[in-house]
Protein backbone atom coordinates (compact mmCIF):
# COMPACT_ATOMS: atom_id res chain seq x y z
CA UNK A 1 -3.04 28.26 23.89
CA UNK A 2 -1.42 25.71 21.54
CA UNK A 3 2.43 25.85 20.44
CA UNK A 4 3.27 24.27 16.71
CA UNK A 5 6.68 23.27 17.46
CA UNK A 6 8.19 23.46 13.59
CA UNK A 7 7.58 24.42 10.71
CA UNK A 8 7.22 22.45 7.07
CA UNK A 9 4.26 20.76 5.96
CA UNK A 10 2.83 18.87 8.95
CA UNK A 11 3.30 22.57 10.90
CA UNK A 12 1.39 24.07 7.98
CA UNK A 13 -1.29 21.25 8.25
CA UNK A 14 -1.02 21.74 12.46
CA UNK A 15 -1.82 25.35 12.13
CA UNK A 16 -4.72 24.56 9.58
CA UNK A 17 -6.46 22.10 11.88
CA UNK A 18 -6.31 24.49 14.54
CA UNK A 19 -7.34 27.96 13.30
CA UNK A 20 -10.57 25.56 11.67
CA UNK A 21 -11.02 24.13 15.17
CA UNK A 22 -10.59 27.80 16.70
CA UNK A 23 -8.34 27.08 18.79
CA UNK A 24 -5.74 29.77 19.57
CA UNK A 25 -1.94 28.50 18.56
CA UNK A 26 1.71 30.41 18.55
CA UNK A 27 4.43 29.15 15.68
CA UNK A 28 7.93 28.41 16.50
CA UNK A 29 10.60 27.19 14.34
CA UNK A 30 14.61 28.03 15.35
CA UNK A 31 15.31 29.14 11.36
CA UNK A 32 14.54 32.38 10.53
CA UNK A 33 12.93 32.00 6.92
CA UNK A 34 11.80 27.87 7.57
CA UNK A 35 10.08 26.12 4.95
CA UNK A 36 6.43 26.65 4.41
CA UNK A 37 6.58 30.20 5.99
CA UNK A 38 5.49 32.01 2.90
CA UNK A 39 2.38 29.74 2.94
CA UNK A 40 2.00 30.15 6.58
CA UNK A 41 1.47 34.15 6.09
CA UNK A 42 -0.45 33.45 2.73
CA UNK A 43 -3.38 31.65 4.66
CA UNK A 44 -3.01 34.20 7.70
CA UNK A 45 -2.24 31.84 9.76
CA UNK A 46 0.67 33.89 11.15
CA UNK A 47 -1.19 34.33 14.76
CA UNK A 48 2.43 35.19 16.45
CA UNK A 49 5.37 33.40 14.90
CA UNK A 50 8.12 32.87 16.79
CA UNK A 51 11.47 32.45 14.45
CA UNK A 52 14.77 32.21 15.19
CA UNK A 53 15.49 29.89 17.88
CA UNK A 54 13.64 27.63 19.93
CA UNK A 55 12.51 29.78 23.10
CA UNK A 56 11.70 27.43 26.45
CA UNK A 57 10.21 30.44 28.31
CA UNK A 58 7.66 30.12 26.17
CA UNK A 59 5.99 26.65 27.44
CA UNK A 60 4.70 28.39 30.47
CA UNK A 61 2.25 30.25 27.56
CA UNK A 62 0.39 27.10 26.21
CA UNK A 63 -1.06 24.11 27.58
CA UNK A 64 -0.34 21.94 24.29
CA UNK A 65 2.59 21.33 22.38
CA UNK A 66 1.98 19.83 18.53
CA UNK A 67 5.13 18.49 17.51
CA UNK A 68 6.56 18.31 13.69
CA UNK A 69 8.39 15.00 12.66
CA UNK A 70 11.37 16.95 11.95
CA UNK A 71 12.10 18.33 15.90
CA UNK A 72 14.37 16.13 17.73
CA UNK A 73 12.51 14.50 20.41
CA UNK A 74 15.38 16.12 23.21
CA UNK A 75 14.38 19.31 21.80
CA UNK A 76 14.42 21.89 24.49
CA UNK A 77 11.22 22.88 24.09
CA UNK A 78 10.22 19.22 24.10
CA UNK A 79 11.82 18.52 27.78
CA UNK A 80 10.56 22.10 29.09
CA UNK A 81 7.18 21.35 28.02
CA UNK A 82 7.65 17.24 29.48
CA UNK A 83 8.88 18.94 32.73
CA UNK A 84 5.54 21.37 32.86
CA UNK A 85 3.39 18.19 32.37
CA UNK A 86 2.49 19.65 28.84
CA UNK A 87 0.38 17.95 26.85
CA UNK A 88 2.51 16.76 23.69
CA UNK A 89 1.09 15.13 20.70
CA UNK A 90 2.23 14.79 16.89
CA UNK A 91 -0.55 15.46 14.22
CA UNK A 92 -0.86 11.78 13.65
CA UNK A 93 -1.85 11.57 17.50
CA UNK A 94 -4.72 13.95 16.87
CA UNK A 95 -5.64 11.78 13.96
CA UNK A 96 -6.17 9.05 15.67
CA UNK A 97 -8.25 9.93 18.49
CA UNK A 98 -10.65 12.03 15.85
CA UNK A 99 -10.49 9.89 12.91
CA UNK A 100 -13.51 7.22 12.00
CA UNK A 101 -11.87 5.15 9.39
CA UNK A 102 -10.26 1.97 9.93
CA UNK A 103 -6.48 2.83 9.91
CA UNK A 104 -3.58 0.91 8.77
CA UNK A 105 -0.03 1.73 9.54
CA UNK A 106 3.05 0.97 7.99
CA UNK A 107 6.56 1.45 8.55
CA UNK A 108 9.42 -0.05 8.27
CA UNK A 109 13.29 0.95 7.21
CA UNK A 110 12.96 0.41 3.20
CA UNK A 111 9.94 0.07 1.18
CA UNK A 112 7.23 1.80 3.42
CA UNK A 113 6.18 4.26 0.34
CA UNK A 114 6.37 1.25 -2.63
CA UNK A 115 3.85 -1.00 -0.09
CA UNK A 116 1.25 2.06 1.03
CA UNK A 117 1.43 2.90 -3.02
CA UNK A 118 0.79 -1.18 -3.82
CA UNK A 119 -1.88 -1.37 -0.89
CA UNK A 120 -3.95 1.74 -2.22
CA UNK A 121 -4.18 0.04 -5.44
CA UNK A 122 -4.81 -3.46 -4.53
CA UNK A 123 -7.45 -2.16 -2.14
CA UNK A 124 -9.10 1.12 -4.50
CA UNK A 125 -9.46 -1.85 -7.07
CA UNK A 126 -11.32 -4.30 -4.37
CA UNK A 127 -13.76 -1.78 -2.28
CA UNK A 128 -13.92 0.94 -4.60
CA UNK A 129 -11.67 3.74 -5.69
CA UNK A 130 -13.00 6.76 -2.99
CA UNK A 131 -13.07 4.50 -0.25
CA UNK A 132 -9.12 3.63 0.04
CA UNK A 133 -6.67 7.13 0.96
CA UNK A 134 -3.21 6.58 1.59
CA UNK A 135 -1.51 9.55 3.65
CA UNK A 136 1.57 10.81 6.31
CA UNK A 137 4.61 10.26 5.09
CA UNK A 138 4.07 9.31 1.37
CA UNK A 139 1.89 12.58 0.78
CA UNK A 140 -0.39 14.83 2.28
CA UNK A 141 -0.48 15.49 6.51
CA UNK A 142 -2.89 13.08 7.78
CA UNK A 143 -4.81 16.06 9.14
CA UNK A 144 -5.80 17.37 6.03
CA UNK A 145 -7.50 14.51 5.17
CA UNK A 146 -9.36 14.83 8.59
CA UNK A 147 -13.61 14.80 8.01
CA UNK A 148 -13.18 13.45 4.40
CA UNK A 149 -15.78 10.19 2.86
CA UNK A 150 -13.36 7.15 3.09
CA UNK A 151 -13.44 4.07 4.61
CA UNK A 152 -10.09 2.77 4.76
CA UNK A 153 -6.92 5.24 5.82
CA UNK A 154 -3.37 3.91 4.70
CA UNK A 155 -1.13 6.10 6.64
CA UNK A 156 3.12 5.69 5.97
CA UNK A 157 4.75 6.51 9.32
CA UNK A 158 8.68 7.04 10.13
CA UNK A 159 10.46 6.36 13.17
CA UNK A 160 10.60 9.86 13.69
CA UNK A 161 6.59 10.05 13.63
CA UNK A 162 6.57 7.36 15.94
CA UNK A 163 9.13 8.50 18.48
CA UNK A 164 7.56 11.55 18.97
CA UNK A 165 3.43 10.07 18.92
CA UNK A 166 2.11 8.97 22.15
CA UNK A 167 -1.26 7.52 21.57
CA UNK A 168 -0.29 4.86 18.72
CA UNK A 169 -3.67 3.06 17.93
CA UNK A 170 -4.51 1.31 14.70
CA UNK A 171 -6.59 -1.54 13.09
CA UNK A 172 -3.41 -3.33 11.68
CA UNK A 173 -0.15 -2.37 11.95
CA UNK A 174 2.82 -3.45 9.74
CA UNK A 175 6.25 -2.95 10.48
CA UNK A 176 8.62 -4.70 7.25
CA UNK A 177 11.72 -4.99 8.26
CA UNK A 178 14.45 -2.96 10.24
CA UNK A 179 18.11 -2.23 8.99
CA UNK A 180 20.16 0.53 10.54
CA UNK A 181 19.16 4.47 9.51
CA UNK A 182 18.71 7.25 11.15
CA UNK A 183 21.38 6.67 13.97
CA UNK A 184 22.39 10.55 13.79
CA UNK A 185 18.86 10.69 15.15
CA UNK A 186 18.09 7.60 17.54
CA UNK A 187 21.95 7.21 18.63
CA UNK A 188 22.11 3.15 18.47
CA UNK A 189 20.00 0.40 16.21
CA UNK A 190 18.41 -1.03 19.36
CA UNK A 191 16.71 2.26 19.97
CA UNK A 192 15.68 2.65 16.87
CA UNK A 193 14.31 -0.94 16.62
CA UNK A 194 12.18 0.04 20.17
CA UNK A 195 10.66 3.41 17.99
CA UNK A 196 9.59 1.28 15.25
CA UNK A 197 7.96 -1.22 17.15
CA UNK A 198 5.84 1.42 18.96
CA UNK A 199 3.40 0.65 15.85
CA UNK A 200 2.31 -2.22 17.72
CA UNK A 201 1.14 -0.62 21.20
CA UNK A 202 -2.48 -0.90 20.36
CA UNK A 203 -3.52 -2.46 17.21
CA UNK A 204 -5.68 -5.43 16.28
CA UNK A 205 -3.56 -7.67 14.03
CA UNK A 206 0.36 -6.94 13.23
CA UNK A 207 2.03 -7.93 10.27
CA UNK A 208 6.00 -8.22 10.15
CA UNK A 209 8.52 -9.55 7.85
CA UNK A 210 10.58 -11.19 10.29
CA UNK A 211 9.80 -12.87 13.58
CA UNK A 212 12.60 -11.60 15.23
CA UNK A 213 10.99 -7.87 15.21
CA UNK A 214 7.49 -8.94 17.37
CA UNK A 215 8.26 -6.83 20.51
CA UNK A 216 8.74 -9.29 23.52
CA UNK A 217 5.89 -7.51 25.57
CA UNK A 218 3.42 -8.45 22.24
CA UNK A 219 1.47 -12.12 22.56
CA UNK A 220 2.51 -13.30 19.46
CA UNK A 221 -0.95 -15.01 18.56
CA UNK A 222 -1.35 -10.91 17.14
CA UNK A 223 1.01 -11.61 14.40
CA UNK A 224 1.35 -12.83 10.93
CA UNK A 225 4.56 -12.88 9.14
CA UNK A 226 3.55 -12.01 5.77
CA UNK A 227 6.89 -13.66 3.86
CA UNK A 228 5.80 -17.31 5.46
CA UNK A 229 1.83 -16.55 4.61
CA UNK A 230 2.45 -17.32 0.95
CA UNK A 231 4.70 -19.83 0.35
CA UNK A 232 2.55 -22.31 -1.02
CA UNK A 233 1.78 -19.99 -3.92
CA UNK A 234 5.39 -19.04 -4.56
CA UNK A 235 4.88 -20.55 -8.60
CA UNK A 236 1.82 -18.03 -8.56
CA UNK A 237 4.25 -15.37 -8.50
CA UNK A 238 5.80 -16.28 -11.43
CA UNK A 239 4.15 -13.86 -14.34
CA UNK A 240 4.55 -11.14 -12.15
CA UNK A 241 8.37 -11.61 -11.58
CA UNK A 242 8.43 -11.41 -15.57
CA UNK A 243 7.96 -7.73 -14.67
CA UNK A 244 11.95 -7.48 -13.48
CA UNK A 245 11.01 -6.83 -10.14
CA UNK A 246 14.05 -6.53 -7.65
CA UNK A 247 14.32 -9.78 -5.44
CA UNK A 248 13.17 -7.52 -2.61
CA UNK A 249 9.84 -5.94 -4.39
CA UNK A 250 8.63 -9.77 -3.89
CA UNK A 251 8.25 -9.30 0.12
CA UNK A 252 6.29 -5.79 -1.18
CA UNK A 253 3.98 -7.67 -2.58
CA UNK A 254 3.18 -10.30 -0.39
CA UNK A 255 3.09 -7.66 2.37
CA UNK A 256 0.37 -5.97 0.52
CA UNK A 257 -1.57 -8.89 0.15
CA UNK A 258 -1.37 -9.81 3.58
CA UNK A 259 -2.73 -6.61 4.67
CA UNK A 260 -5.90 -7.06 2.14
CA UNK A 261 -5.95 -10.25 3.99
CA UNK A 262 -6.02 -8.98 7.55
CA UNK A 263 -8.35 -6.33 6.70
CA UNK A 264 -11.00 -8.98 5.81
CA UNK A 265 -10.73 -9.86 9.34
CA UNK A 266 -11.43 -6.51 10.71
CA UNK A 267 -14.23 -5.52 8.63
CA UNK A 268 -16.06 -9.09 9.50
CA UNK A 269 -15.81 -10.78 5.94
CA UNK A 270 -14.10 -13.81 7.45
CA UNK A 271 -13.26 -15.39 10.76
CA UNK A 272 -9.74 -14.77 11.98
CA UNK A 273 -9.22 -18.43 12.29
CA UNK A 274 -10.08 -19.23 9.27
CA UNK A 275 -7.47 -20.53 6.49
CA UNK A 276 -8.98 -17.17 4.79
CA UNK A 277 -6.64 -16.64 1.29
CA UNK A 278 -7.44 -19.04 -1.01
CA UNK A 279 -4.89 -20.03 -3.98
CA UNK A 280 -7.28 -18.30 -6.54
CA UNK A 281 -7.71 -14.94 -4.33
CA UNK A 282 -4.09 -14.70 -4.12
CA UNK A 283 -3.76 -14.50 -7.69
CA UNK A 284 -6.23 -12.32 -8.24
CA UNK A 285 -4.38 -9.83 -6.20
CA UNK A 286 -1.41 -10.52 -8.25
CA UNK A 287 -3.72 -10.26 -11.65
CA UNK A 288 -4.14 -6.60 -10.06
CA UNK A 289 -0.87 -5.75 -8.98
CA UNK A 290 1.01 -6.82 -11.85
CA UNK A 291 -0.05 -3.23 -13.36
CA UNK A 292 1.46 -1.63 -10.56
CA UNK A 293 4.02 0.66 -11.95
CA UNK A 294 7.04 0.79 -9.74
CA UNK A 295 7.77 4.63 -8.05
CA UNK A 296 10.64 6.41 -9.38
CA UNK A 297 14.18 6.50 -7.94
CA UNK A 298 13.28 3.13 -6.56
CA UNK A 299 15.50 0.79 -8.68
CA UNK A 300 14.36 2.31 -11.68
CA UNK A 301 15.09 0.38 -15.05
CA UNK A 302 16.02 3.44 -17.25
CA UNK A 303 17.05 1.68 -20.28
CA UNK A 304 20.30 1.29 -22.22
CA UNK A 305 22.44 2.75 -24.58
CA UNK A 306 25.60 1.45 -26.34
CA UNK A 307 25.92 -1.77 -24.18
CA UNK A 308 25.15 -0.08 -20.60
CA UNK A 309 22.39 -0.07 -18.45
CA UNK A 310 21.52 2.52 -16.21
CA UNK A 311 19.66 2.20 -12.87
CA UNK A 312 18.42 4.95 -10.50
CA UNK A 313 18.09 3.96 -7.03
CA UNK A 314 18.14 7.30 -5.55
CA UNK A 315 16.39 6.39 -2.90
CA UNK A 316 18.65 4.10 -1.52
CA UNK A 317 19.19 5.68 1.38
CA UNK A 318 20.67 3.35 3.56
CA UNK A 319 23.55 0.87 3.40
CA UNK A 320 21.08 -2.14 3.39
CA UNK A 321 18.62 -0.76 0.37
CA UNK A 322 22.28 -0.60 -1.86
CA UNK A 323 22.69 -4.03 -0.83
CA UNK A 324 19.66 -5.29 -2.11
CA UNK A 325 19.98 -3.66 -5.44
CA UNK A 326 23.20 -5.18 -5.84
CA UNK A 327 21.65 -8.49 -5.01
CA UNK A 328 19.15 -7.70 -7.04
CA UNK A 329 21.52 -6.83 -10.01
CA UNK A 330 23.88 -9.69 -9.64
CA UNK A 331 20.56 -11.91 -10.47
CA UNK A 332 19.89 -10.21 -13.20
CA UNK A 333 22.62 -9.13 -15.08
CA UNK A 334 25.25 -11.45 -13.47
CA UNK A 335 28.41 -11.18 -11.80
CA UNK A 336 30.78 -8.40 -12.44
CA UNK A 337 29.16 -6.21 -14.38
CA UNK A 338 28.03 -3.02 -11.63
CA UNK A 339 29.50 0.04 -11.20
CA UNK A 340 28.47 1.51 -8.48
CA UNK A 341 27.77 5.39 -7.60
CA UNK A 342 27.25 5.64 -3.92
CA UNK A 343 28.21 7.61 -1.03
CA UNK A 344 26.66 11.03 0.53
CA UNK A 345 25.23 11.59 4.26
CA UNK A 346 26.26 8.36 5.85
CA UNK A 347 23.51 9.10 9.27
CA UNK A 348 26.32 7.62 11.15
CA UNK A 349 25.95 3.99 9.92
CA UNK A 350 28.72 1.64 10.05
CA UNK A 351 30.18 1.83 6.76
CA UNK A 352 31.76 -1.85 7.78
CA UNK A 353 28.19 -3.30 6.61
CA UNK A 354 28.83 -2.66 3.31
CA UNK A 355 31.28 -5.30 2.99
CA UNK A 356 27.96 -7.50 3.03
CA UNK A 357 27.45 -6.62 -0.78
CA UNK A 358 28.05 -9.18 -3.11
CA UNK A 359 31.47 -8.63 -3.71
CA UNK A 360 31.32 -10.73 -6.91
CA UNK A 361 28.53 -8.35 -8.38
CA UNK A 362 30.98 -4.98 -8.42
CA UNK A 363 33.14 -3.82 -11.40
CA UNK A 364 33.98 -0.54 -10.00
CA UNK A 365 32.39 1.87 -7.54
CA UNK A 366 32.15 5.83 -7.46
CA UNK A 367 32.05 7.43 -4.35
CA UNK A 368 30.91 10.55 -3.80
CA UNK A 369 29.61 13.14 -1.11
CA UNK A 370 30.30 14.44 2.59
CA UNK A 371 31.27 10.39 4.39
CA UNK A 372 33.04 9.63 0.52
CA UNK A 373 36.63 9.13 2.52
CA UNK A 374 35.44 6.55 4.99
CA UNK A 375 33.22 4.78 2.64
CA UNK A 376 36.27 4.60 -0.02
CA UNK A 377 38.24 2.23 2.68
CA UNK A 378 35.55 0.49 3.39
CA UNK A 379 34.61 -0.58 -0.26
CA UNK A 380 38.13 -0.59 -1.55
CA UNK A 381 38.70 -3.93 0.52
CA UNK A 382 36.78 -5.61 -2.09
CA UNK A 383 36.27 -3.65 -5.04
CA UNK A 384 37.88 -1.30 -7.22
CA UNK A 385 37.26 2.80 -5.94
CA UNK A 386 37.60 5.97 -6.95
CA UNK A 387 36.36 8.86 -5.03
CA UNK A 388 34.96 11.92 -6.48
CA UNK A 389 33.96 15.58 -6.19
CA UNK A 390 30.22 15.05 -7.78
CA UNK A 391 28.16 12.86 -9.38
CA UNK A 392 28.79 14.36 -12.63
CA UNK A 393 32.07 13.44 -12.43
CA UNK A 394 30.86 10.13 -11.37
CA UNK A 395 28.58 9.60 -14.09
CA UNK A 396 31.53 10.65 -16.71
CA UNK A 397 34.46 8.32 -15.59
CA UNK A 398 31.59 5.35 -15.42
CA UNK A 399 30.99 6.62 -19.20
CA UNK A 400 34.66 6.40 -19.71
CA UNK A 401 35.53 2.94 -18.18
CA UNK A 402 32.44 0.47 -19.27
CA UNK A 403 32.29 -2.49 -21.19
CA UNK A 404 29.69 -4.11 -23.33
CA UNK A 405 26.77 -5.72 -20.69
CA UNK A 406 27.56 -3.30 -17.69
CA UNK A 407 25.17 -1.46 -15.47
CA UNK A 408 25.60 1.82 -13.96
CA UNK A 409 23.89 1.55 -11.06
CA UNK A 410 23.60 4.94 -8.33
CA UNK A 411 22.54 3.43 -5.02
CA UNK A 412 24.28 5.88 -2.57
CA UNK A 413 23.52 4.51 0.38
CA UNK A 414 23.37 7.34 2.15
CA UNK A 415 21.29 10.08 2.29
CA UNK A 416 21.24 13.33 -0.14
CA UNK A 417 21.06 16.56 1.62
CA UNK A 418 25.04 16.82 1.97
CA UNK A 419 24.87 18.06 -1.69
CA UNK A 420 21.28 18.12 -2.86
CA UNK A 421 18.07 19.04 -1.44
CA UNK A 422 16.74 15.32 -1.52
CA UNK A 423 16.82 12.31 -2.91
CA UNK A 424 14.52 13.31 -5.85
CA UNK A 425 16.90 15.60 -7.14
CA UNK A 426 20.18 13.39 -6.44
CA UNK A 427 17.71 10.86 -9.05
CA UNK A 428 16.73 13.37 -11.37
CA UNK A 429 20.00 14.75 -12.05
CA UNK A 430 21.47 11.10 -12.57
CA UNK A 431 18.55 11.06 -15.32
CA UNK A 432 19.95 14.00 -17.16
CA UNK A 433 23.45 12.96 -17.09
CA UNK A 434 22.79 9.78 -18.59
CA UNK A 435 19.46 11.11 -20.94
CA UNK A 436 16.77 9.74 -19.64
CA UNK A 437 15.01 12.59 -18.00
């Protein structure tokens, strides 16, 4: 007997691969109505659901437990079922022992989605369009992409994937960069630094954006740092920065690249010690990316009206991605010209690091949402704050203090679901308060 510990998509997708597999399974999720549940008894695959609370008795059932992202890895359940000598696995576990593909794996704290989306393209284009699917945490369960014709599987991973997995294996691995998130989760940055780095247990080349994150235990002969790989071609990058790409969306890039180059090692089309990326086929993955069109909520460009800019960046998250947009705007549009709308969730990051914005960028920030308070004395120590009830009352004192050349910029920092269900809707509704939906 198998126990799908959760609910939500992946538990959906868990249940799927098992009632196809006929193996017998029991559903437990501590909310009463969870998400997914209508779909659950839609495709009968309502065996015995178990709702309501999270019921240890139960381990003594089942031999397997298949985890959901979204269960805390000290989940009762978890420890009862660790204490039995259960087996535990996540559906990306099962994945990898039954996929046939070559697998890539990304992660990272900010741009995992924007370099999986740039990869699928730059690699579609190059081997052909079925051969490349990307998958996990950017769209569909990995499982339901199980037994499919592809080559080539691009899967996005989060930490909380990855602290829960226990048979990482992959043909590259990529981990970006690391900023502190999460922490209501994985308690301290160092842990959460260890759970990323899991990505490079058992893989064949590993690509990172900083030296600093190759795990001591790794040789580092395994690693390419895909920011040094191209900096004889930094002029080549030139047409495609004419595209207003954020400082940061340059490292995207060249991390994309590098994986096209590391997969030529692993499918045999060069020699790993080779000096394998000429000048010429670094361009022509930029010739290919430069129609890459940039996901929304990402430091979107909406457009202006009457002098002011507006920028979503819903998906700003964490303290660090609000950093880089303001870097990123500074560049652009020069100094003093932001006002910022931020605030929400804070995860239990240290508001302190937000004094690392470019102080000389902000105009005025707008502070909103459940940590607004703390991040109000924070930011007031070098900027002007106000703190409001919503981000329609954000959006209309911005309207009502601007000058000619400004940019409204929402970055919150922080994550959504103190006041909306996500950051999608957090973006969408900044849209429609300033007409661009």
């Amino acid at each position: 007997m198998n126990l799908v510990l959760g609910l939500g998509s992946t538990g959906i997708s868990l249940a799927r691969y098992l009632r196809k597999n006929k193996q017998p399974f029991l559903i437990m999720d501590s909310r009463k109505e969870p998400p997914g549940l209508q779909e659950v008894i839609k495709e009968s695959l309502d065996n015995r659901l178990l709702l309501g609370s999270f019921d240890k008795s139960i381990v003594s059932e089942v031999e397997r437990v298949l985890v959901s992202p979204g269960i805390s890895y000290n989940n009762p359940v978890l420890e009862e079922a660790r204490s039995q000598e259960k087996i535990v696995q996540t559906d990306i576990d099962i994945f990898l022992k039954e996929n046939n593909s070559k697998v890539i794996l990304v992660t990272g704290t900010n741009g995992k989605t924007t370099v999986v989306s740039m990869t699928e393209m730059l690699l579609q284009n190059i081997y052909g369009l079925n051969k490349v699917v990307s998958m996990g945490n950017i769209g569909k369960p990995v499982l339901d992409h199980l037994g499919e014709d592809y080559d080539i599987a691009l899967i996005e991973i989060s930490s909380f994937q990855l602290e829960l997995s226990t048979d990482i294996s992959s043909n590259i691995a990529v981990l970006l960069n690391i900023a502190q998130d999460h922490l209501d989760r994985h308690k301290s940055l160092e842990k959460y630094q260890k759970i990323k780095q899991k990505i490079f247990l058992n893989t064949e080349i590993g690509l990172i954006g900083d030296k600093a994150l190759v795990p001591v235990q790794n040789k580092e002969n395994h690693f390419l740092n895909f920011d040094d790989l191209y900096k004889n071609y930094e002029k080549s990058l030139f047409n495609l920065e004419q595209t207003k790409l954020p400082d940061y969306e340059i490292s995207n890039v060249n991390a994309s690249i590098a994986i096209y180059q590391s997969l030529k090692v692993v499918l045999g089309e060069i020699n790993q010690n080779e000096s394998y990326l000429s000048k010429k086929e670094y361009e022509n993955c930029l010739e290919i990316l430069k129609d890459f069109k940039r996901l929304p909520h990402r430091y979107e460009i909406l457009g202006s009206k009457a002098g002011l800019t507006f920028i979503n960046d819903s998906k700003a998250t964490n303290i660090s991605s609000t950093i880089r947009a303001l870097e990123s705007a500074k560049k652009e549009f020069g100094s003093n010209k932001v006002l910022l709308i931020c605030g929400g969730d804070s995860k239990n990051q240290d508001i302190k690091e937000f004094l690392d914005a470019p102080k000389e960028c902000l105009k005025r920030s707008f502070i909103i949402g459940k940590d607004s308070e703390y991040i109000q004395k924070t930011l007031s120590k070098i900027t002007i704050t106000e703190e409001v009830p919503s981000l329609e009352e954000a959006v209309k004192r911005a309207l009502g203090t601007y000058t000619e050349g400004d940019v409204l910029l929402l970055s919150p920092g922080c994550a959504s679901t103190d006041m909306f269900q996500n950051y999608k809707e957090r973006g969408n509704l900044f849209k429609k308060l300033v007409n661009f939906s």
